[in-house]
Structure formats: structure tokens, C-alpha cells
Protein backbone atom coordinates (compact mmCIF):
# COMPACT_ATOMS: atom_id res chain seq x y z
CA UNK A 1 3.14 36.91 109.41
CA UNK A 2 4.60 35.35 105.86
CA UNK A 3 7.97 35.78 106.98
CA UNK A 4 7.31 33.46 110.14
CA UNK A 5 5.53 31.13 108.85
CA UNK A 6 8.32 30.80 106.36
CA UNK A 7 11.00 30.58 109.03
CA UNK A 8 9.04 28.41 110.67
CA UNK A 9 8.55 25.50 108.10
CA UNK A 10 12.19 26.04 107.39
CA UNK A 11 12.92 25.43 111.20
CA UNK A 12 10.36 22.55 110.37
CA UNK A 13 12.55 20.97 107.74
CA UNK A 14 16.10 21.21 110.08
CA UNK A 15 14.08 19.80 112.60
CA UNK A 16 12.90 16.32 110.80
CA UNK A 17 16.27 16.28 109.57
CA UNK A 18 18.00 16.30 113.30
CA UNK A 19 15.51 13.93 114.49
CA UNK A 20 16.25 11.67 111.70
CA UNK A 21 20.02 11.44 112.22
CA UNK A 22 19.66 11.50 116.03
CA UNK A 23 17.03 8.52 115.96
CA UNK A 24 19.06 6.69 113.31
CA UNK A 25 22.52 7.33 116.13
CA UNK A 26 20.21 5.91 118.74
CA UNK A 27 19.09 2.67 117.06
CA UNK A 28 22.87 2.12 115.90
CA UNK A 29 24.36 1.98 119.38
CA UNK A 30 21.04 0.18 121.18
CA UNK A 31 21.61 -3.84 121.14
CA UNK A 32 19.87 -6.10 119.12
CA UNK A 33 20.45 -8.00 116.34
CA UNK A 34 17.43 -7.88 113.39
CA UNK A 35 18.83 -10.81 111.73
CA UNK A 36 18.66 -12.88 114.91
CA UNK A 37 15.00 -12.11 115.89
CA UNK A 38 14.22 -12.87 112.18
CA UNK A 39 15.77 -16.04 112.07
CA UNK A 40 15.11 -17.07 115.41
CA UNK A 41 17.73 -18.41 117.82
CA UNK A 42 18.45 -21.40 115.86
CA UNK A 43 20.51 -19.57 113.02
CA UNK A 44 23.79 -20.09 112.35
CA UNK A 45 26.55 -17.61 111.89
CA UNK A 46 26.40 -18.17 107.89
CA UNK A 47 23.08 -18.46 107.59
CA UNK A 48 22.83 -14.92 109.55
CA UNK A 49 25.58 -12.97 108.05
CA UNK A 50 23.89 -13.71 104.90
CA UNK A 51 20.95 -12.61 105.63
CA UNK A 52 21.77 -9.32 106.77
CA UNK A 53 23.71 -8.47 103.21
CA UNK A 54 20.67 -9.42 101.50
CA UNK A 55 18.90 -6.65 103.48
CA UNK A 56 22.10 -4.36 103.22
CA UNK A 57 22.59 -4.43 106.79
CA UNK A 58 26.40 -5.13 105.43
CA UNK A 59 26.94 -1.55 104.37
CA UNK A 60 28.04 1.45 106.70
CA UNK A 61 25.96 3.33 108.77
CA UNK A 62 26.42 6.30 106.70
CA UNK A 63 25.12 4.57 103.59
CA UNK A 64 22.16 3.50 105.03
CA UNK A 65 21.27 6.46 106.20
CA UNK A 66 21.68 8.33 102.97
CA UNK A 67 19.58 5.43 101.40
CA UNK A 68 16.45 6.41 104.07
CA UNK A 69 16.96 9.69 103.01
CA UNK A 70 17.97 9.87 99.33
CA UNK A 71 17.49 6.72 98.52
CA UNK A 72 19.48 3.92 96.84
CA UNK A 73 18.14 3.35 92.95
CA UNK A 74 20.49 6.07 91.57
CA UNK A 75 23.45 3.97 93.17
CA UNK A 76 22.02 0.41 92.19
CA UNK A 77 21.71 2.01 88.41
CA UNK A 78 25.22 3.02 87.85
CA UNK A 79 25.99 -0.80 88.81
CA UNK A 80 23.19 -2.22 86.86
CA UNK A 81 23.93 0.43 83.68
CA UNK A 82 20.21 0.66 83.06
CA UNK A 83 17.83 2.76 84.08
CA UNK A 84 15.39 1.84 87.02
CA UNK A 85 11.88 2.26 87.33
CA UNK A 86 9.47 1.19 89.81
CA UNK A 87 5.89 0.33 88.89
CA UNK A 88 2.83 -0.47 91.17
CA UNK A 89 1.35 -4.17 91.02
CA UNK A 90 -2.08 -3.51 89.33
CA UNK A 91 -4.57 -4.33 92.23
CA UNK A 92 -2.04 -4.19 95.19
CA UNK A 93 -0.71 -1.62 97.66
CA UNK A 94 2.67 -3.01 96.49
CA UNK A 95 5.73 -1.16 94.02
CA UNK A 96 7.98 -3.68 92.10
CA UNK A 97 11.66 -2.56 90.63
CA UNK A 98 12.61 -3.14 87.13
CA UNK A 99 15.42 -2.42 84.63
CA UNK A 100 14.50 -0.39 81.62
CA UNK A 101 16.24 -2.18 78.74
CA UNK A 102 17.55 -0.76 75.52
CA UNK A 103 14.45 -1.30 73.86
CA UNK A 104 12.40 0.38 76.30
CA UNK A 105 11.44 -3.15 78.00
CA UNK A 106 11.02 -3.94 81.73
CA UNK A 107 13.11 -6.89 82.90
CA UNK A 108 14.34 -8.33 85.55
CA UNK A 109 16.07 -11.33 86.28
CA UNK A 110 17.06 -14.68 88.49
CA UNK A 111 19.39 -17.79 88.49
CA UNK A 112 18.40 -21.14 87.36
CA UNK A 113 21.79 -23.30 88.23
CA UNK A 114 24.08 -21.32 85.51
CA UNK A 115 21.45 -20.06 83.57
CA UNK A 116 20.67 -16.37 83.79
CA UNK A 117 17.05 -15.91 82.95
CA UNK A 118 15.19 -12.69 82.04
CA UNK A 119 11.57 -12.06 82.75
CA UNK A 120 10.09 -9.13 80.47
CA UNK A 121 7.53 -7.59 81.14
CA UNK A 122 4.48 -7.17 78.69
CA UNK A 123 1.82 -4.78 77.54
CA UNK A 124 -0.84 -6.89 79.13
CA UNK A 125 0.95 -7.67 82.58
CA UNK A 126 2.27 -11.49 81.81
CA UNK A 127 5.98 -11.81 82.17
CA UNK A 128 7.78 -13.73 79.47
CA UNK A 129 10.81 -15.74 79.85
CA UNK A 130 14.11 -16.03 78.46
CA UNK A 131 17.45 -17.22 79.00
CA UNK A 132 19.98 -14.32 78.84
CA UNK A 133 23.59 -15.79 79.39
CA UNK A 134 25.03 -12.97 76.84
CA UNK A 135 25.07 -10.61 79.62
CA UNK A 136 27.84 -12.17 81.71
CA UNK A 137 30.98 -10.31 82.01
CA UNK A 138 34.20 -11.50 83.24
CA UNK A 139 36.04 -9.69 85.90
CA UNK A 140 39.78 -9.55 86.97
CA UNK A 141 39.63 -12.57 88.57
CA UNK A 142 37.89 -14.23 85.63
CA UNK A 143 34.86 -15.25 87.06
CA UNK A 144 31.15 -14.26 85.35
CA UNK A 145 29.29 -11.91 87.08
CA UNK A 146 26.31 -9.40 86.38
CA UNK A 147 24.30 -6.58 88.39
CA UNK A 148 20.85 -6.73 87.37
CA UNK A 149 17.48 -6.36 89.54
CA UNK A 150 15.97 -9.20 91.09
CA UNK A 151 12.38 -10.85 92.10
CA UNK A 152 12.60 -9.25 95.08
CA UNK A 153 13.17 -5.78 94.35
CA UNK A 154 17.08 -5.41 95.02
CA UNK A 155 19.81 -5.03 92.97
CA UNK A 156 22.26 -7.67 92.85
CA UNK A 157 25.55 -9.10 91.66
CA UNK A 158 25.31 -12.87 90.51
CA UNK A 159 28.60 -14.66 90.30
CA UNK A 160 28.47 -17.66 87.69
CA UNK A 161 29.30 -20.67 89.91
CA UNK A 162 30.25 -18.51 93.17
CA UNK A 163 29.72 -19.22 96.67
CA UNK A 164 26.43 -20.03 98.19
CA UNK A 165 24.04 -18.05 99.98
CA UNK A 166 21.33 -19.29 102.35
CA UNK A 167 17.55 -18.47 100.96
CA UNK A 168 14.08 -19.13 102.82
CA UNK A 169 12.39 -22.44 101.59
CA UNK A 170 9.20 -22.08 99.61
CA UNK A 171 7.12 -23.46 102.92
CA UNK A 172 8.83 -20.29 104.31
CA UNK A 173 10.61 -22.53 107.46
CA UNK A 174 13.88 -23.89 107.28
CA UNK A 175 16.25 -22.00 105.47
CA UNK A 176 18.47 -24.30 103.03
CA UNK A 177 21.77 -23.27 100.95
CA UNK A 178 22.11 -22.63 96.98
CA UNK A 179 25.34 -23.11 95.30
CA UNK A 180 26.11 -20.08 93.59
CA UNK A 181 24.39 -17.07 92.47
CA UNK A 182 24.07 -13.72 94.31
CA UNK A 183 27.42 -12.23 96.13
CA UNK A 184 26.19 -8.41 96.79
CA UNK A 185 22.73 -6.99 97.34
CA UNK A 186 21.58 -3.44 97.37
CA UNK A 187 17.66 -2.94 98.64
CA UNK A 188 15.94 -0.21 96.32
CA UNK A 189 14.49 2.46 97.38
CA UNK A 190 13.32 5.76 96.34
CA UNK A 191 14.22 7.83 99.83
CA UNK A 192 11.86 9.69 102.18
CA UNK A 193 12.36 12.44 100.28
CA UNK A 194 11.05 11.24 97.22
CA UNK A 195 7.81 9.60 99.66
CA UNK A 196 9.61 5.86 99.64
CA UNK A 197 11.44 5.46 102.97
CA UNK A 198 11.99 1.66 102.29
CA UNK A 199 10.69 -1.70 103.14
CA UNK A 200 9.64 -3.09 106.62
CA UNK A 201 12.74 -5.57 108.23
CA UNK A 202 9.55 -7.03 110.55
CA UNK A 203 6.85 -7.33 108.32
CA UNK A 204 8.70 -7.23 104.60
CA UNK A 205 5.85 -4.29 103.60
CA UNK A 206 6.66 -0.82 102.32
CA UNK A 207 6.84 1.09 105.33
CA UNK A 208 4.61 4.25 103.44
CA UNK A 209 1.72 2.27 102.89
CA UNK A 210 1.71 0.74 106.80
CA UNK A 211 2.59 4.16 108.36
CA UNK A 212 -0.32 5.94 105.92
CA UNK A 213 -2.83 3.37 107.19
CA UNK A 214 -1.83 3.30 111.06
CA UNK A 215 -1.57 7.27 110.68
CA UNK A 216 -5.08 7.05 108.90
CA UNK A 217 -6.35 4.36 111.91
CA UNK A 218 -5.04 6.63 114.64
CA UNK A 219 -6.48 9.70 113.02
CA UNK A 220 -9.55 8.70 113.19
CA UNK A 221 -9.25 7.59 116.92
CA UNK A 222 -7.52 10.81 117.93
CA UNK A 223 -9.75 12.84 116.25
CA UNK A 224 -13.29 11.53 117.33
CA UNK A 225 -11.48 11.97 120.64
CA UNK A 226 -10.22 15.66 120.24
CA UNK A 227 -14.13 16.91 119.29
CA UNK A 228 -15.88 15.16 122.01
CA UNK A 229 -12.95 16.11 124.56
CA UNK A 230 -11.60 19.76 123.84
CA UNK A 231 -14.86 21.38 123.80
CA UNK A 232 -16.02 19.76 126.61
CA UNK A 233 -13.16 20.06 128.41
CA UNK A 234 -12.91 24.05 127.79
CA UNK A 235 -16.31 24.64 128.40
CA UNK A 236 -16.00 23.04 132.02
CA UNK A 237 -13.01 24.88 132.99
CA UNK A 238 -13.96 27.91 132.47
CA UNK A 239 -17.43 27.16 134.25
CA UNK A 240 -14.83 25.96 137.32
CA UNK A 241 -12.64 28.88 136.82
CA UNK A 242 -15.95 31.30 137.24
CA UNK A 243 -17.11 29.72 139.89
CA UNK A 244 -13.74 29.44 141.97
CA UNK A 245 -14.35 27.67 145.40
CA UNK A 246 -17.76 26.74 144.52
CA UNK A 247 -19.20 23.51 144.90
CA UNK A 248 -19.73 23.49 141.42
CA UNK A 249 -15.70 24.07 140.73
CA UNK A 250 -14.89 21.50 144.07
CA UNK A 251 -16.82 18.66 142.07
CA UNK A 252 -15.38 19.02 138.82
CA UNK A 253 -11.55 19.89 139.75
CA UNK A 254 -11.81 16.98 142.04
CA UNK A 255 -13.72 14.79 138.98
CA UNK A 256 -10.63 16.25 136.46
CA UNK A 257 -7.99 15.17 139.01
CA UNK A 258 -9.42 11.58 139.57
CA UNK A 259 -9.52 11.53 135.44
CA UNK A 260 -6.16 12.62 134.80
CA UNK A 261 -4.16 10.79 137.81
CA UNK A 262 -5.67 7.42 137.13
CA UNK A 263 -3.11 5.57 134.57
CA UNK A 264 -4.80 4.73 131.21
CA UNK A 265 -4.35 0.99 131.16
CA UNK A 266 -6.71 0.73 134.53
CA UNK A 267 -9.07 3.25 132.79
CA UNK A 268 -9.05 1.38 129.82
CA UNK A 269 -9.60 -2.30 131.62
CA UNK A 270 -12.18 -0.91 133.95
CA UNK A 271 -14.31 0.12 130.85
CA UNK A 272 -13.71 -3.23 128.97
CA UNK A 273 -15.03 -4.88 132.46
CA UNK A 274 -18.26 -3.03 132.59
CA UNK A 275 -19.47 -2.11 129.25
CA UNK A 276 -18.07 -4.92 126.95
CA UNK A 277 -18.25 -7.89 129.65
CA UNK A 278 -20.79 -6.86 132.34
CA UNK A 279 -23.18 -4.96 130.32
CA UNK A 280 -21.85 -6.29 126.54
CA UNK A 281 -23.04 -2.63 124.82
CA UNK A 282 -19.86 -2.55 122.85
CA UNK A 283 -16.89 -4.89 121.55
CA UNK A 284 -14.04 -4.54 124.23
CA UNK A 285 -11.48 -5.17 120.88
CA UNK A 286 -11.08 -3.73 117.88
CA UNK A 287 -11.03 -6.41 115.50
CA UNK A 288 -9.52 -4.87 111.71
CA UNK A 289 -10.89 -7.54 109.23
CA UNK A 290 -10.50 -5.23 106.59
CA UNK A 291 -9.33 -1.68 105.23
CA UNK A 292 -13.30 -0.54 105.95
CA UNK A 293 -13.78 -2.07 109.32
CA UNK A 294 -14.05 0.83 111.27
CA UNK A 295 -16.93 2.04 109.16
CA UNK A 296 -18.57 -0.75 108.81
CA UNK A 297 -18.44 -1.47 112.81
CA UNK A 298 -17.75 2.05 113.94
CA UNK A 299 -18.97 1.12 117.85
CA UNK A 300 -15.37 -0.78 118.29
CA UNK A 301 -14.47 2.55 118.66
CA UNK A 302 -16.47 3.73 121.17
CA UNK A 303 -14.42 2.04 124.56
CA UNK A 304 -11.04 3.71 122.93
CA UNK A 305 -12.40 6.87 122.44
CA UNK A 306 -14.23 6.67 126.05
CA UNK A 307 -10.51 5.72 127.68
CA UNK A 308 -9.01 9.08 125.79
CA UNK A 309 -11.40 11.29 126.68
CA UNK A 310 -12.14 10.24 130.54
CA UNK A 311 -7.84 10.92 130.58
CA UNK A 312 -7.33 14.21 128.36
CA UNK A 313 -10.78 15.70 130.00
CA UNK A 314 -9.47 16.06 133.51
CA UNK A 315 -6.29 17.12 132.28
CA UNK A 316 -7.21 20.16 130.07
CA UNK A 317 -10.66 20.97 131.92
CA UNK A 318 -7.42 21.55 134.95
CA UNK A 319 -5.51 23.96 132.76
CA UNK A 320 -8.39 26.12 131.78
CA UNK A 321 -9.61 26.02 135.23
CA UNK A 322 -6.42 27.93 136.24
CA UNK A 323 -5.72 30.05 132.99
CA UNK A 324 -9.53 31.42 133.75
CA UNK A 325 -8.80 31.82 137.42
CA UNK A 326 -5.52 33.63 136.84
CA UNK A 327 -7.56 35.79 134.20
CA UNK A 328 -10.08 37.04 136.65
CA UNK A 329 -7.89 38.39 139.20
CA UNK A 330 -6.04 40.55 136.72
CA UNK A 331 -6.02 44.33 136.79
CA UNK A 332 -7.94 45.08 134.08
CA UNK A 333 -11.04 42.79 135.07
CA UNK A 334 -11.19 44.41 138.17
CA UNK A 335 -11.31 47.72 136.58
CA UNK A 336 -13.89 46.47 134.44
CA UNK A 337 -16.10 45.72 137.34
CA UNK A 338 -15.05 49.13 138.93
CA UNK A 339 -16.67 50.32 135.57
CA UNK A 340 -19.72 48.70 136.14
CA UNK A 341 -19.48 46.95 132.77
CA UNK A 342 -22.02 43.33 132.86
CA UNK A 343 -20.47 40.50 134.61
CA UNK A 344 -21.10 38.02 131.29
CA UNK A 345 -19.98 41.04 129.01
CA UNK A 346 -16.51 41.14 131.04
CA UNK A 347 -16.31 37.33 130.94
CA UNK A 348 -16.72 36.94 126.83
CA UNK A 349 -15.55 40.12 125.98
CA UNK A 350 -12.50 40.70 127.99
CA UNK A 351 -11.59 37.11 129.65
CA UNK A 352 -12.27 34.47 127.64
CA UNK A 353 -10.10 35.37 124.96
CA UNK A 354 -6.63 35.64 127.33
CA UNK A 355 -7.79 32.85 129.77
CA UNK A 356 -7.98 30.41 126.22
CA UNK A 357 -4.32 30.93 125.40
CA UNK A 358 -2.99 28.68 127.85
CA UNK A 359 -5.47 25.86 126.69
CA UNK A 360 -4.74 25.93 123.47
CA UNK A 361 -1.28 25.52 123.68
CA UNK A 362 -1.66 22.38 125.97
CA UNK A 363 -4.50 21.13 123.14
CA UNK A 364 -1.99 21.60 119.99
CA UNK A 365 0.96 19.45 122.32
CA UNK A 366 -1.84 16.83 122.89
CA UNK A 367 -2.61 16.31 119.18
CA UNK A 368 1.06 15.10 118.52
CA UNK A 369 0.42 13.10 121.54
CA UNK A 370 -2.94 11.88 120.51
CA UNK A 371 -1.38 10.68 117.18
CA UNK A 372 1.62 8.99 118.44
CA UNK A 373 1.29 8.17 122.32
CA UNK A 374 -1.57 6.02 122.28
CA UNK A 375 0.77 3.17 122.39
CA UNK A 376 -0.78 1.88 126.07
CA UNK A 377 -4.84 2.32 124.80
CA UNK A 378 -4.15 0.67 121.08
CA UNK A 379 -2.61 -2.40 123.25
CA UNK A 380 -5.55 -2.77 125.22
CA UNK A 381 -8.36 -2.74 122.32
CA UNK A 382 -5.43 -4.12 119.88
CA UNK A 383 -5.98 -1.24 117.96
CA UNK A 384 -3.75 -1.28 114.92
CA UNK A 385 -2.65 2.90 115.26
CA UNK A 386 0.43 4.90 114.56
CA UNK A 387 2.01 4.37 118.50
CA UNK A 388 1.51 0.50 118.68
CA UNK A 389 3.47 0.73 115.11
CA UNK A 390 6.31 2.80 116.41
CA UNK A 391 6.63 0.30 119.85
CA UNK A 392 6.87 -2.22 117.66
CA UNK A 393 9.19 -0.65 114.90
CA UNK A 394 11.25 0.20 117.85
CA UNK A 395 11.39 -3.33 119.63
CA UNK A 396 12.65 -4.68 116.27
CA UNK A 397 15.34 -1.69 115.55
CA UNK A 398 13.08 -1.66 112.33
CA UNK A 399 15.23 1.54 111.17
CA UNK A 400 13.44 2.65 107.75
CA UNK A 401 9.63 1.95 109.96
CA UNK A 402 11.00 4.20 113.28
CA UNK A 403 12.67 6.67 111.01
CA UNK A 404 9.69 7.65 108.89
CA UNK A 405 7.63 7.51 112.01
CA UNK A 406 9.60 10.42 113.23
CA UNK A 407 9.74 12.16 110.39
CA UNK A 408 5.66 12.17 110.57
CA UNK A 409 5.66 12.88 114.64
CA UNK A 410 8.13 15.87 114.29
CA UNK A 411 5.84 17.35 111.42
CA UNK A 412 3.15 17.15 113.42
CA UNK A 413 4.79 18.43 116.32
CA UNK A 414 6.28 21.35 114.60
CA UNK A 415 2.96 21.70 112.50
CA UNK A 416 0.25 21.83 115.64
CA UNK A 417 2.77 24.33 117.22
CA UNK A 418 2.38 26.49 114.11
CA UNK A 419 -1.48 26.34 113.97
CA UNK A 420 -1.40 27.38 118.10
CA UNK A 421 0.77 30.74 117.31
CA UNK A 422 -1.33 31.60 114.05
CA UNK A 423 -4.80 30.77 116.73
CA UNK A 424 -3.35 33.37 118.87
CA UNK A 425 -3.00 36.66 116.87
CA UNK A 426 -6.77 35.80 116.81
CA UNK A 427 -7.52 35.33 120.51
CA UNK A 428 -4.95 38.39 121.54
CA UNK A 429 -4.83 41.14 118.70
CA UNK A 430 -1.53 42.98 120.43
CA UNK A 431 0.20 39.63 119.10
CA UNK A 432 2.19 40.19 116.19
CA UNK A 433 4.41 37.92 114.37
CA UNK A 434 7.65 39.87 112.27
């Protein structure tokens, strides 16, 4: 059993990695343009081609993907000739990048006109500033330039007097031209590998802290969902599966069916209709006003749950319906009745166990689904979960946000799978793992 599990997380590990170049392959060749839906159709060619170096969208594909997955600091320090750190901002979900100076200071930098000015960072958290023109160098060409890290967490190469580059205005509309200053720009970042896949092109946010919290949102949903469901859902197929062309086994397979074939969205609307406008019991959105909403209102839940459950029920009430009804006509339950063995002793004893192995490998595929596939119920309630993320992510060819994404979907893809095959050596003894 230690030997497969161990081949299996190693299979595990190939298998993020495969996913992670063939999703990065697949958001390369799709069209879009992220600089364009930033900027809006109004941009001009200039004010879009800068943009995109500032967010390294400038550099090869290659290079971008080895910055997802090893990051880019260790590339941005043999430029900068410092060594990098990155620090969380006390009271904030946010990291900020600085330059470890000779004298074991933090510092940063920006451009005022011709003016290089460092910001230090204290003991007590204020930043002190200073102008730091001894650090220009001159280059072949003779003009004075300098890699050092900037406000905004990238390292960069100022040019004294250079060519302009088009910023964002303070108001955060129009975008308006600076004369001079930064040429080359290299986003920092520590690498999924290292848990820092890289900042958000849609929202500007560290993609770890938004993925934890929609994994954390949709976690919850999924799995208030997968205890009222699975148990239920077990429980009444194998009370169909024992009573096989019963009226009892007619209602539910044909109450299952209805569940299952009828789309989520209409499941989900008819709900909101009835029970949040008609009969106003519950909220028919989920409003997040804060990191503790869904404790603190915990029945916004209850119409996304209630849309899950009336879809999985159906479906895996169906499965165990049949796994039970294929169980029961085996040899060795009719031999157990030739025995004369008790009908509920055959049923526990000898059935139940084999008619559950179906089920549970339908259950441990739903989980991945329940996690990541809820895009069509967290648009309804505006539910802020891991699947509205990824539609989004995806929309925007948001490549560090869909990347990590998959990287959590494969894991627990690969992971569920895992717990299913360890489950069964307990439901079927003769199942051995080498």
C-alpha cells in the first residue's frame, strides 16, 4: 500500500505539471488581448504596448512560464545585484518586494524628473526618503541607467532622461505620458512552487490569497452539500435497488431522473422564485460584505446548497440504484439465499459492501466537480467560489489566476481519486494495492 500511494502522488506531481504547460499552450494560441480589455477600446498602440512590458507580457512564452513556475526574483536579483526579499504589509493580505542593501536595509526606489529617490524602510514601518543619484551607471551607449525595485513590486531599469512610458493617472482614468524613467520591467514573483504563483492581470491581487478564499468560499458550499447529499443519496438507492420494480423504487428512480435531467440554472431560478420571492424564507443572493459573512448570515447559503443537492441527489441515488441491483442478482447472493442465511444479514453483510464501490467512485469525481464546476449555481446566487473565479480568470486569459486554478483542480482530482482506491481495500478485502 506505501509503494502506491507513493507512485501515486508522484503520478500526482507529473500530472499538475502537464496540466500546467498544456493550459498555459491553450491560453497562448486562444485570442484576446489582456492589454486591450484593460485599457478599454480607446487605447492606443503606445499606450498598449507599454502596458503589456510593464506586466512582462513582452517576454517569451517560455519565460513566463518558468516565472509561474519558478518564479522570477532570482532573475530580477542578478540585474538588481542585491538581494530580494518580500515582506507582508502589517494588517493586509498583501506582500511588498524590496532590495536588501549593503547595510542590511530595505529600499526601494522611484523617479522624480532626474532624481532617483530611495525609500528605506524602518524599524517602526515609516519609509524615509532620500535622493540616491550615486547609483547611476553609464552604459555603452552612455546613457544612466539602474535596475532597482519599484513601488509596485517589479524590478525595473530606469534610463536617466529616456523615452517615455504611459502610467495610469492618480484618479485611475485617463492614462497620460512621463518623459523618461522606466525602459524594462520584470513582475516579481516567488513561483507556484514556492506558494506565490503571481499577481492577478484582472483584479491587480495576488492570485494565492483570491484562489485560498474562493477555494475556502466554495468549500464550504460543496461541502454542506456533500453531507446532506451523499448520505441521502446512498441510503435511497440502495432502498430502490432492494426494492427493484416496486412502487417504492418507480417513485424515487423517476424523482432521481426528474432531479438530475433538469439543468441547474432552471433549478436554481425556480427556487429563487418560490422561497426567496414568493415565500421570502431565505435571501435569493449571496451578498459577501465581508471575510465572515457566511457565518454571520449562514441562511444565504441555504438556496445554493438546495440547487446542489436537488441535482447531485438524483444523480448518485441512480448509480447506487443500479450498483445494488447488479449486486443482488450475483451468484453468490443467490447462494446465500439457497443457504437460508437472513435476508437483512445477506444485504449488510454480503451486498452492501460490493454494491457501494460503484458509488463511491462517482462521489470522489463529484468532489472535484463540486469544488470547481459550480460555475452556473455561483452565477445565479453571485456566489464568489472557486468556478465563477476560473470563468472569469479564463474570459480574461488571466494566465498566473487559470494556471494556479489548475494546479488546485488537478490535486484535487488526483487526490479524491486516491482517497476512493484507499476506501476500497476497506469495502472489498480481496483488494490489494502492490
Amino acid at each position: 500500500m506505501a509503494k502506491f500511494i507513493v507512485r501515486r502522488l508522484l503520478l500526482m506531481v507529473l500530472t499538475m505539471f502537464l496540466v500546467t504547460i498544456i493550459v498555459f499552450i491553450i491560453l497562448e494560441i486562444t485570442p484576446g488581448n489582456i492589454a486591450r480589455r484593460i485599457l478599454g477600446p480607446f487605447a492606443t498602440p503606445e499606450q498598449e504596448e507599454s502596458f503589456r512590458r510593464q506586466l512582462g507580457l513582452d517576454q517569451p512564452a517560455y519565460m513566463r512560464y518558468l516565472n509561474f513556475l519558478i518564479g522570477s526574483d532570482w532573475r530580477a536579483e542578478r540585474l538588481v545585484g542585491m538581494p530580494l526579499r518580500r515582506i507582508k504589509r502589517p494588517g493586509t493580505e498583501f506582500y511588498e518586494w524590496w532590495a536588501t542593501n549593503k547595510d542590511d536595509a530595505l529600499i526601494r526606489w522611484k523617479l522624480e524628473g532626474e532624481d532617483l529617490i530611495a525609500l528605506r524602510l524602518q524599524a517602526n514601518g515609516t519609509v524615509v526618503e532620500s535622493i540616491d543619484n550615486d547609483r547611476w551607471q553609464t552604459d555603452e551607449a552612455g546613457a544612466s541607467t539602474f535596475w532597482g525595485i519599484d513601488l509596485h513590486d517589479r524590478a525595473v531599469l530606469w534610463t536617466r532622461g529616456g523615452q517615455g512610458y504611459w502610467v495610469r493617472s492618480k484618479g485611475g482614468g485617463w492614462w497620460v505620458e512621463k518623459a523618461g524613467g522606466p525602459q524594462k520591467w520584470i513582475p516579481l514573483q516567488k513561483g507556484i512552487l514556492r506558494g506565490d504563483p503571481g499577481i492577478s492581470v484582472q483584479t491587480g491581487r495576488p492570485v494565492a490569497g483570491t484562489l485560498f478564499r474562493r477555494l475556502q468560499n466554495s468549500g464550504i458550499l460543496a461541502g454542506l452539500a456533500f453531507v446532506i447529499v451523499m448520505p441521502l443519496a446512498l441510503v435511497l438507492g440502495l432502498i430502490a435497488g432492494l426494492n427493484e420494480g416496486k412502487t417504492l423504487d418507480r417513485i424515487l428512480s423517476i424523482g432521481g431522473l426528474a432531479g438530475t435531467s433538469t439543468p441547474s440554472f432552471a433549478t436554481g431560478i425556480f427556487l429563487v422564485l418560490i422561497f426567496a420571492i414568493w415565500l421570502r424564507l431565505v435571501p435569493g443572493v449571496t451578498v459577501f460584505a465581508s471575510q465572515r459573512a457566511i457565518l454571520e448570515k449562514p441562511e444565504m447559503l441555504v438556496l445554493p446548497v438546495l440547487t446542489l443537492a436537488l441535482v447531485e441527489l438524483g444523480y448518485v441515488l441512480r448509480i447506487t440504484r443500479a450498483s445494488m441491483v447488479e449486486v443482488m442478482r450475483s451468484d453468490y447472493i443467490r447462494t446465500a439465499f439457497l443457504k437460508g442465511l437472513p435476508y437483512w444479514r445477506i444485504v449488510f453483510k454480503h451486498a452492501l459492501r460490493n454494491a457501494l464501490m460503484a458509488p463511491i467512485t462517482v462521489i470522489m469525481l463529484h468532489v472535484n466537480w463540486l469544488m470547481g464546476g459550480l460555475v452556473v449555481v455561483e452565477a445565479i446566487f453571485g456566489f464568489p467560489g472557486l468556478g465563477n473565479y476560473i470563468y472569469k480568470a479564463g474570459l480574461w486569459k488571466d494566465v498566473f489566476a487559470v494556471e494556479a486554478a489548475a494546479v488546485v483542480m488537478v490535486f484535487l482530482a488526483v487526490g479524491t481519486q486516491l482517497v476512493a482506491d484507499i476506501i476500497y481495500t476497506f469495502l472489498n478485502p480481496r483488494i490489494r494495492y502492490a
